[in-house]
PDB file of N, CA and C in Angstrom:
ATOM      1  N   UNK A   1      -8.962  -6.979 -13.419  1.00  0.00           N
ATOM      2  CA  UNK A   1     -10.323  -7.090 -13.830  1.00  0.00           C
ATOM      3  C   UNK A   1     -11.181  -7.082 -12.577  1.00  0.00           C
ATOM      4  N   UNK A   2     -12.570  -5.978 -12.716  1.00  0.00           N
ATOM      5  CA  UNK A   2     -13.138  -6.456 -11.495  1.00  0.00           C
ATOM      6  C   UNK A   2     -14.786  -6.495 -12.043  1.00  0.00           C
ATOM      7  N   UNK A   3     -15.137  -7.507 -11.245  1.00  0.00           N
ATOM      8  CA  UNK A   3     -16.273  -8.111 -11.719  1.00  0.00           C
ATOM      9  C   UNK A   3     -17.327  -8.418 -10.836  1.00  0.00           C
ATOM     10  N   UNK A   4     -18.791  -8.335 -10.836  1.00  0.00           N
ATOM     11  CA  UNK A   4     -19.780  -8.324  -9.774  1.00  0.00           C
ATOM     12  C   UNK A   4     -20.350  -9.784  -9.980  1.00  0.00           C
ATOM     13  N   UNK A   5     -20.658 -10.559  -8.427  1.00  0.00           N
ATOM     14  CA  UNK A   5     -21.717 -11.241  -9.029  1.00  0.00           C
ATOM     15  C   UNK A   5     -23.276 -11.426  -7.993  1.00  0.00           C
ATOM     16  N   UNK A   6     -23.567 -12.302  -8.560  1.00  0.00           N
ATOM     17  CA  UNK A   6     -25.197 -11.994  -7.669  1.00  0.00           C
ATOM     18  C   UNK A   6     -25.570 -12.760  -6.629  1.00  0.00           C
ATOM     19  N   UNK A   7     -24.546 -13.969  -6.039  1.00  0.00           N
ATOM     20  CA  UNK A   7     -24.007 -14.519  -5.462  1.00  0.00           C
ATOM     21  C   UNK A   7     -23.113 -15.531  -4.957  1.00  0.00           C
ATOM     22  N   UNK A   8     -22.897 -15.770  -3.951  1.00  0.00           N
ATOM     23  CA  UNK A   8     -21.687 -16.588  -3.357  1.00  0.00           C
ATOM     24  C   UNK A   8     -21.291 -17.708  -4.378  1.00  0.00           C
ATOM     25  N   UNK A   9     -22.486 -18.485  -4.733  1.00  0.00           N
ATOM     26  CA  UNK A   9     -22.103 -20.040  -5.466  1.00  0.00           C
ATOM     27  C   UNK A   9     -21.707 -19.283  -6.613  1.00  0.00           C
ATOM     28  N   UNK A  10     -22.178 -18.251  -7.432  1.00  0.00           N
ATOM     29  CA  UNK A  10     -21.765 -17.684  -8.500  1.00  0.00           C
ATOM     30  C   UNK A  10     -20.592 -17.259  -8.542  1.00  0.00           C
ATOM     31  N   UNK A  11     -20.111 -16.555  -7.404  1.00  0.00           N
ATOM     32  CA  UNK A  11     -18.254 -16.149  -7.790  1.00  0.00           C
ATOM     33  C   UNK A  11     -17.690 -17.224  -7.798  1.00  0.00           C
ATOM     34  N   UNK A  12     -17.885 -17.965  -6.534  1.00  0.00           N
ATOM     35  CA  UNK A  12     -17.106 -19.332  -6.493  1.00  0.00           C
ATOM     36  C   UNK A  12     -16.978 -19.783  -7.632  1.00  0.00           C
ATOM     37  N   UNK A  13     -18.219 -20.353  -8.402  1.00  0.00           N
ATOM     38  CA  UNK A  13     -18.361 -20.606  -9.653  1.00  0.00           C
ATOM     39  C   UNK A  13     -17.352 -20.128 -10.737  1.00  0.00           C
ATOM     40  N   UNK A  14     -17.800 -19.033 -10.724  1.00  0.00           N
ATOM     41  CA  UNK A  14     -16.431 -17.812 -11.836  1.00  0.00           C
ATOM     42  C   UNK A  14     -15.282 -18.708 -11.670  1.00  0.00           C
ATOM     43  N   UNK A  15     -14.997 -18.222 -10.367  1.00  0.00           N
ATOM     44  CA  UNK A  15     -13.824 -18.576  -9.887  1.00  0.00           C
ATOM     45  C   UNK A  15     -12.828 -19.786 -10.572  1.00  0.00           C
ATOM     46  N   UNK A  16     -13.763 -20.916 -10.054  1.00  0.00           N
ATOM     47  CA  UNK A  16     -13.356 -22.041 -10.297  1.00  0.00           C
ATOM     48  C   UNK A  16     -13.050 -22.323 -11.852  1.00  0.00           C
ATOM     49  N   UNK A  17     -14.066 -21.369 -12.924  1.00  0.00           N
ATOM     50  CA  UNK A  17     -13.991 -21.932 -14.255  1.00  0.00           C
ATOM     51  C   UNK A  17     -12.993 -21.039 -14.464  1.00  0.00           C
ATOM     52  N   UNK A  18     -12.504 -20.029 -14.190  1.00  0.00           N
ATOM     53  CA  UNK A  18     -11.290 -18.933 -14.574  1.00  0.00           C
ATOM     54  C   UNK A  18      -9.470 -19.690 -14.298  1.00  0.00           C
ATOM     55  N   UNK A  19     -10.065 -20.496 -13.047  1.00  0.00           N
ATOM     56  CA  UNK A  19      -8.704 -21.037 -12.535  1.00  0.00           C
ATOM     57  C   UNK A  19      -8.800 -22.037 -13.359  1.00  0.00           C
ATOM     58  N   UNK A  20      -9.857 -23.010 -13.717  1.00  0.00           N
ATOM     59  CA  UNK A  20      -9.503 -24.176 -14.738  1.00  0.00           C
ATOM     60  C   UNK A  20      -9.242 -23.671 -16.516  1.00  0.00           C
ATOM     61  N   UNK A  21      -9.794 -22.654 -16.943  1.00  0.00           N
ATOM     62  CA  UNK A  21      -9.060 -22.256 -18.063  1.00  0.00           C
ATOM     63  C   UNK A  21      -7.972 -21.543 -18.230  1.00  0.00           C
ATOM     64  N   UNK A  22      -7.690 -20.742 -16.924  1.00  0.00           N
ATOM     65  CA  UNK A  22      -5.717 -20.459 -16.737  1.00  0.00           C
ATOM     66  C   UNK A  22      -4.482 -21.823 -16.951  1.00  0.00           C
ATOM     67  N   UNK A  23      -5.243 -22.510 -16.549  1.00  0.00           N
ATOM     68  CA  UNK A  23      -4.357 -24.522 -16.251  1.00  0.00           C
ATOM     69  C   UNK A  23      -4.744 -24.177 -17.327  1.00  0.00           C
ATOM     70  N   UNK A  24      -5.464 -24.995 -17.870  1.00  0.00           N
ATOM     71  CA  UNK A  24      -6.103 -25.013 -19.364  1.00  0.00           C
ATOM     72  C   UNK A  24      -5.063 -24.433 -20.633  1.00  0.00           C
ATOM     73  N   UNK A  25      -5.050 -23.217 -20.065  1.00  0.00           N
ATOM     74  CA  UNK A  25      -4.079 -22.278 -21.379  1.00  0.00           C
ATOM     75  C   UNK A  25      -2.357 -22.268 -21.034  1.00  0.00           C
ATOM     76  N   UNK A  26      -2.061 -23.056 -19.635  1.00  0.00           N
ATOM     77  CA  UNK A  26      -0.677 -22.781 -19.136  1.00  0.00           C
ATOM     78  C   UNK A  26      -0.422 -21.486 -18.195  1.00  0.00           C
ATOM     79  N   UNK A  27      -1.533 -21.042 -17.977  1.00  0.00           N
ATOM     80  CA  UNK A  27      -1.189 -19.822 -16.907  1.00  0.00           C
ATOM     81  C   UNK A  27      -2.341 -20.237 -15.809  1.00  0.00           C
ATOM     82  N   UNK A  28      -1.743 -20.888 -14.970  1.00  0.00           N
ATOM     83  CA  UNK A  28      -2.791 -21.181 -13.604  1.00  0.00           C
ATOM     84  C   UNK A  28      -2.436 -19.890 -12.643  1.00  0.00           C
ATOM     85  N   UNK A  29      -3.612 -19.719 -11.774  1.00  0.00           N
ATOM     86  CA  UNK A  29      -3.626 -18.804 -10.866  1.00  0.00           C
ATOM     87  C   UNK A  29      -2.228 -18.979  -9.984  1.00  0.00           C
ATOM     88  N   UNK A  30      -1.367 -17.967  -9.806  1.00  0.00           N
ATOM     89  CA  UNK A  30      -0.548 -18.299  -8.414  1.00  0.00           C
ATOM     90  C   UNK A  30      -1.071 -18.002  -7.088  1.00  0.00           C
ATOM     91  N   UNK A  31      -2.218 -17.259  -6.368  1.00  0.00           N
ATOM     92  CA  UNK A  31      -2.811 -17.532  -5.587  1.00  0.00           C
ATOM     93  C   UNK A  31      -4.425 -17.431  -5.960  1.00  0.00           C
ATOM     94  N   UNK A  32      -5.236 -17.827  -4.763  1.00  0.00           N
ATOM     95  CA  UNK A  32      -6.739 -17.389  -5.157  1.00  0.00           C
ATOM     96  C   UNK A  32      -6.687 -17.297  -3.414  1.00  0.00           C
ATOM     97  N   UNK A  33      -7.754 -16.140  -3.331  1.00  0.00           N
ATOM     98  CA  UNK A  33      -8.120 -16.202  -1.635  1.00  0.00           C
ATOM     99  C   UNK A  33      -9.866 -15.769  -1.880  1.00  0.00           C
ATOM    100  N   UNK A  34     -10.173 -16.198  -0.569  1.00  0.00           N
ATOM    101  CA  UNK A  34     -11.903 -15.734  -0.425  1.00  0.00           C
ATOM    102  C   UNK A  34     -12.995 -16.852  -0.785  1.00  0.00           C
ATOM    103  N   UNK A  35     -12.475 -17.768  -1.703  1.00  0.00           N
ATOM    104  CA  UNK A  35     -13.326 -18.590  -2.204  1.00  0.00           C
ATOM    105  C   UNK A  35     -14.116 -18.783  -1.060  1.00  0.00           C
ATOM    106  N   UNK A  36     -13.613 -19.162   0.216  1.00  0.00           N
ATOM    107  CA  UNK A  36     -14.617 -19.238   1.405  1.00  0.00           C
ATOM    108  C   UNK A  36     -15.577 -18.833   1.996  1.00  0.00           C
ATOM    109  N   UNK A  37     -15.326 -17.192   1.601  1.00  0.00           N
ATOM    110  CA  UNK A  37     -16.834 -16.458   2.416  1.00  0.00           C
ATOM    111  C   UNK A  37     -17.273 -16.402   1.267  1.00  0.00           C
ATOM    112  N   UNK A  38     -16.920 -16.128  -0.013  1.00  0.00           N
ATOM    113  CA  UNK A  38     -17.619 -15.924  -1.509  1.00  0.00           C
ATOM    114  C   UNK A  38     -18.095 -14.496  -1.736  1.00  0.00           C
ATOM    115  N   UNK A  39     -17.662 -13.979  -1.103  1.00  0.00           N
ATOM    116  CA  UNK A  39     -18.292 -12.294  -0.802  1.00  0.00           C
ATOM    117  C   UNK A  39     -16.808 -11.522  -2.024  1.00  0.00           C
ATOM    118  N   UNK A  40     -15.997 -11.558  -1.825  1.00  0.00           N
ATOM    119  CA  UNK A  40     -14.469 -11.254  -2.566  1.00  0.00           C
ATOM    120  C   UNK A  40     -13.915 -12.277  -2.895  1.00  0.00           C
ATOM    121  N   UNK A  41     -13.592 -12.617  -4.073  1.00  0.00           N
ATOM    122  CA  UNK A  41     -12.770 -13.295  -4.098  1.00  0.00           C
ATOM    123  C   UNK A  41     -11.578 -13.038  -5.619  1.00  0.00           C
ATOM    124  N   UNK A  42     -10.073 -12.910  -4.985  1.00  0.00           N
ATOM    125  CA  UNK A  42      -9.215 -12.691  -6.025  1.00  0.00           C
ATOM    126  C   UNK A  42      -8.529 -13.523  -6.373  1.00  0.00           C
ATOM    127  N   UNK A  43      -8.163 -13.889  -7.610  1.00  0.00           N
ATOM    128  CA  UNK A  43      -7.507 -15.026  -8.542  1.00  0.00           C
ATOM    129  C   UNK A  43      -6.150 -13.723  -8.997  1.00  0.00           C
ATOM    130  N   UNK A  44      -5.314 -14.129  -8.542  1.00  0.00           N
ATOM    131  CA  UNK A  44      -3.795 -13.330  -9.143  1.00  0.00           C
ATOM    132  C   UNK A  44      -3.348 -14.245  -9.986  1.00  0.00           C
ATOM    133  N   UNK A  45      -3.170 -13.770 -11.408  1.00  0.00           N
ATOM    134  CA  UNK A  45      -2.267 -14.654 -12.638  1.00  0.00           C
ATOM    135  C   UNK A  45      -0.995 -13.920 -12.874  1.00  0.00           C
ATOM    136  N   UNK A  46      -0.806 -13.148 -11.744  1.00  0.00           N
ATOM    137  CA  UNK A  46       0.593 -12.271 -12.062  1.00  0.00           C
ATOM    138  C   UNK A  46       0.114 -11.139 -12.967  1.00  0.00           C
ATOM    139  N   UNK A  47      -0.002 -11.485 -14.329  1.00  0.00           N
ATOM    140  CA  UNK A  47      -0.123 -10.781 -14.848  1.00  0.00           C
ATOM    141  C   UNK A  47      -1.315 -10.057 -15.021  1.00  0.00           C
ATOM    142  N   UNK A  48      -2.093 -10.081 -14.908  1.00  0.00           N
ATOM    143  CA  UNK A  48      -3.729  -9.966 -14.409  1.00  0.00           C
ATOM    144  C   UNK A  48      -4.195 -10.432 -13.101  1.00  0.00           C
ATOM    145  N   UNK A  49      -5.174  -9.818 -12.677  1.00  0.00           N
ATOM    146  CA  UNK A  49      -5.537  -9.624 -10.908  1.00  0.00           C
ATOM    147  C   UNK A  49      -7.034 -10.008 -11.402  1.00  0.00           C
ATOM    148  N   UNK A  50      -8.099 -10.244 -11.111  1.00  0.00           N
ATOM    149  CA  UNK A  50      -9.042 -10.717 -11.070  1.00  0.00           C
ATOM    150  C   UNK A  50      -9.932 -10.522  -9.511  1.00  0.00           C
ATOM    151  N   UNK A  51     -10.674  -9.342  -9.603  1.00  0.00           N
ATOM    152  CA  UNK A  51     -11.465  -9.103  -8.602  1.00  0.00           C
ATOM    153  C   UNK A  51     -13.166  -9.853  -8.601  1.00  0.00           C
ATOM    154  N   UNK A  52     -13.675 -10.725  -7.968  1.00  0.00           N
ATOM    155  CA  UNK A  52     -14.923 -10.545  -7.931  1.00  0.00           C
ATOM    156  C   UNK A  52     -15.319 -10.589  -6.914  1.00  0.00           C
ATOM    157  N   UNK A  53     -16.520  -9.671  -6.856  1.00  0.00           N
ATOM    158  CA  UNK A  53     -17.542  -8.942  -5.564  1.00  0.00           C
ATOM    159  C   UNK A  53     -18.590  -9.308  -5.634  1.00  0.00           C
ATOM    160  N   UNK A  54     -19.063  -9.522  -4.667  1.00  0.00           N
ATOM    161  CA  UNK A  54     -20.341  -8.870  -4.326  1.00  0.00           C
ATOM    162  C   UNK A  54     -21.100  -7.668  -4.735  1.00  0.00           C
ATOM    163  N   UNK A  55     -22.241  -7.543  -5.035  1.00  0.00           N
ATOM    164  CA  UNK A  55     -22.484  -6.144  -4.858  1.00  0.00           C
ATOM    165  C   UNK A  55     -22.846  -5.361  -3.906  1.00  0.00           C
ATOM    166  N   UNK A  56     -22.862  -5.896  -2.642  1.00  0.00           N
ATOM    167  CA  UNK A  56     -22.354  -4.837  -1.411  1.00  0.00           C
ATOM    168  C   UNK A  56     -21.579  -4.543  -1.733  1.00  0.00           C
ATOM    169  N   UNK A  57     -20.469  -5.411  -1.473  1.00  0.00           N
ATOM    170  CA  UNK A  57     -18.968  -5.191  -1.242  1.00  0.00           C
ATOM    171  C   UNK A  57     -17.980  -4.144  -2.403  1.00  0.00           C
ATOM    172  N   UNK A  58     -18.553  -4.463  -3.595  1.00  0.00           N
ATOM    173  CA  UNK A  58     -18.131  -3.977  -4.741  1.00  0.00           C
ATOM    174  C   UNK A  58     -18.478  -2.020  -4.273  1.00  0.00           C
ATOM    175  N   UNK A  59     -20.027  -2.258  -4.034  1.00  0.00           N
ATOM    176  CA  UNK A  59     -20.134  -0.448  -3.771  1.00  0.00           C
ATOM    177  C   UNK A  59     -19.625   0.000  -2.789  1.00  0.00           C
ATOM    178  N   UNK A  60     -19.173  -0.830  -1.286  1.00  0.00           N
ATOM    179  CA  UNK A  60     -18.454  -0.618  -0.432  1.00  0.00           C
ATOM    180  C   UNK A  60     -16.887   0.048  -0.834  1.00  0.00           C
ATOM    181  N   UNK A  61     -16.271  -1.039  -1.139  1.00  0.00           N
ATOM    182  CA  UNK A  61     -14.884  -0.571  -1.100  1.00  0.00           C
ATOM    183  C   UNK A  61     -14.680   0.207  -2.390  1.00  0.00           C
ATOM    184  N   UNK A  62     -15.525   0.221  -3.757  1.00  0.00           N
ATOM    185  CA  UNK A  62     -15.102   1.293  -5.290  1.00  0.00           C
ATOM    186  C   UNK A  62     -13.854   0.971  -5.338  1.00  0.00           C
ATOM    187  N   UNK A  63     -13.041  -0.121  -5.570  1.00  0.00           N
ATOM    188  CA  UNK A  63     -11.850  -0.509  -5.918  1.00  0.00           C
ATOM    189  C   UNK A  63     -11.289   0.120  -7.407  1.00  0.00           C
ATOM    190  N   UNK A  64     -12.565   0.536  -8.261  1.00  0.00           N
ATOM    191  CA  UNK A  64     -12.097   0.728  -9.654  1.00  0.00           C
ATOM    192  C   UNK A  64     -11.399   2.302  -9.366  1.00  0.00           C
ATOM    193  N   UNK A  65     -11.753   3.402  -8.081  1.00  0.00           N
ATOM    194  CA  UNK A  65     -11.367   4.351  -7.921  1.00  0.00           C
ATOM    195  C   UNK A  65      -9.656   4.532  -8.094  1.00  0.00           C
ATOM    196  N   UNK A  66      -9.034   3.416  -7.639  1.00  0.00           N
ATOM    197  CA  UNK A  66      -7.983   3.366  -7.632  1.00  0.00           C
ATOM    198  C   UNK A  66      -7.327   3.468  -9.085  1.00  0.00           C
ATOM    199  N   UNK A  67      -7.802   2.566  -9.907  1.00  0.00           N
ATOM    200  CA  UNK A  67      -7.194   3.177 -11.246  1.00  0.00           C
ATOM    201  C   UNK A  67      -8.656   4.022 -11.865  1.00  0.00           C
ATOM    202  N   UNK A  68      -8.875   4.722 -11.149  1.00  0.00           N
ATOM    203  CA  UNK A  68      -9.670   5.986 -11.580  1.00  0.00           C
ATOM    204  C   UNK A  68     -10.364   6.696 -13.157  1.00  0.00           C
ATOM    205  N   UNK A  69      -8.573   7.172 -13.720  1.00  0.00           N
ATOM    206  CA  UNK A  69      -8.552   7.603 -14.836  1.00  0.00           C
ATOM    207  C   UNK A  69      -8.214   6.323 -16.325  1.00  0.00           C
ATOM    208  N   UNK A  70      -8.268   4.942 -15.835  1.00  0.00           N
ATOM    209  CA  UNK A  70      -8.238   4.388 -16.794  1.00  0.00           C
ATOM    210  C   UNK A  70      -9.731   3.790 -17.975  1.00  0.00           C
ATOM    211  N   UNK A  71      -9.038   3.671 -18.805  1.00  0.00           N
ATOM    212  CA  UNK A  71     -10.326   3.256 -19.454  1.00  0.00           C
ATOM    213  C   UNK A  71     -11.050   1.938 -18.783  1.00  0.00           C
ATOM    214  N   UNK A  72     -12.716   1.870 -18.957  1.00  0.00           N
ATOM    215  CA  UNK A  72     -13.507   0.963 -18.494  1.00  0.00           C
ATOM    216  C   UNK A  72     -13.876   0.011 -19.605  1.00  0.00           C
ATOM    217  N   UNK A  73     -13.612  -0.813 -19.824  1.00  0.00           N
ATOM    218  CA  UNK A  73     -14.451  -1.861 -20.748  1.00  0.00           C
ATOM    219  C   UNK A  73     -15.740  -2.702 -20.147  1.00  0.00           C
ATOM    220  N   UNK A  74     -16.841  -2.844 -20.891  1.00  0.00           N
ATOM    221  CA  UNK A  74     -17.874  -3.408 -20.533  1.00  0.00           C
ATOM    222  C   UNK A  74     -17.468  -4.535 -20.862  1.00  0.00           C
ATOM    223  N   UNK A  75     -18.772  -5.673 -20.050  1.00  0.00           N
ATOM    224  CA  UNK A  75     -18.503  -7.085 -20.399  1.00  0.00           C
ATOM    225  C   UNK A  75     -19.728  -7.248 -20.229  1.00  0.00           C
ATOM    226  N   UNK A  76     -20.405  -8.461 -20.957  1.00  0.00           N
ATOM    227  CA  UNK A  76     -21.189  -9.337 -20.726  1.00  0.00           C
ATOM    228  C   UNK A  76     -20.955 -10.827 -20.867  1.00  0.00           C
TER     229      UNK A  76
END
């Protein structure tokens, strides 16, 4: 999953409520990195990857290029 936000306290934010409803459901994150600069930060559940950006960073690197041809789902 990759996801934008509008800033730092806001991913962190994400962050933090994504890793407490993984515990929550029995699937806690096995790592999280970035929380620190807040610019990237990824939550790996193994089974799902969890990107959130910045929106520099997000138009910088186009990470979604990589799976290119897959389908996009919107979110709000």
């Amino acid at each position: 999953m990759i996801a934008t936000g509008t800033s730092s306290r806001q991913l962190v934010s994400i962050a933090d409520e994504l890793k407490q409803a993984g515990t929550r459901d029995g699937n806690p994150p096995w790592r999280i990195a970035g929380c620190d600069s807040g610019e990237w930060v990824v939550l790996d559940f193994i089974d799902v990857v969890v990107h959130l950006f910045s929106e520099k960073l997000r138009d910088y690197y186009e990470l979604e290029m990589i799976w290119g041809e897959a389908s996009r789902i919107g979110w709000r």
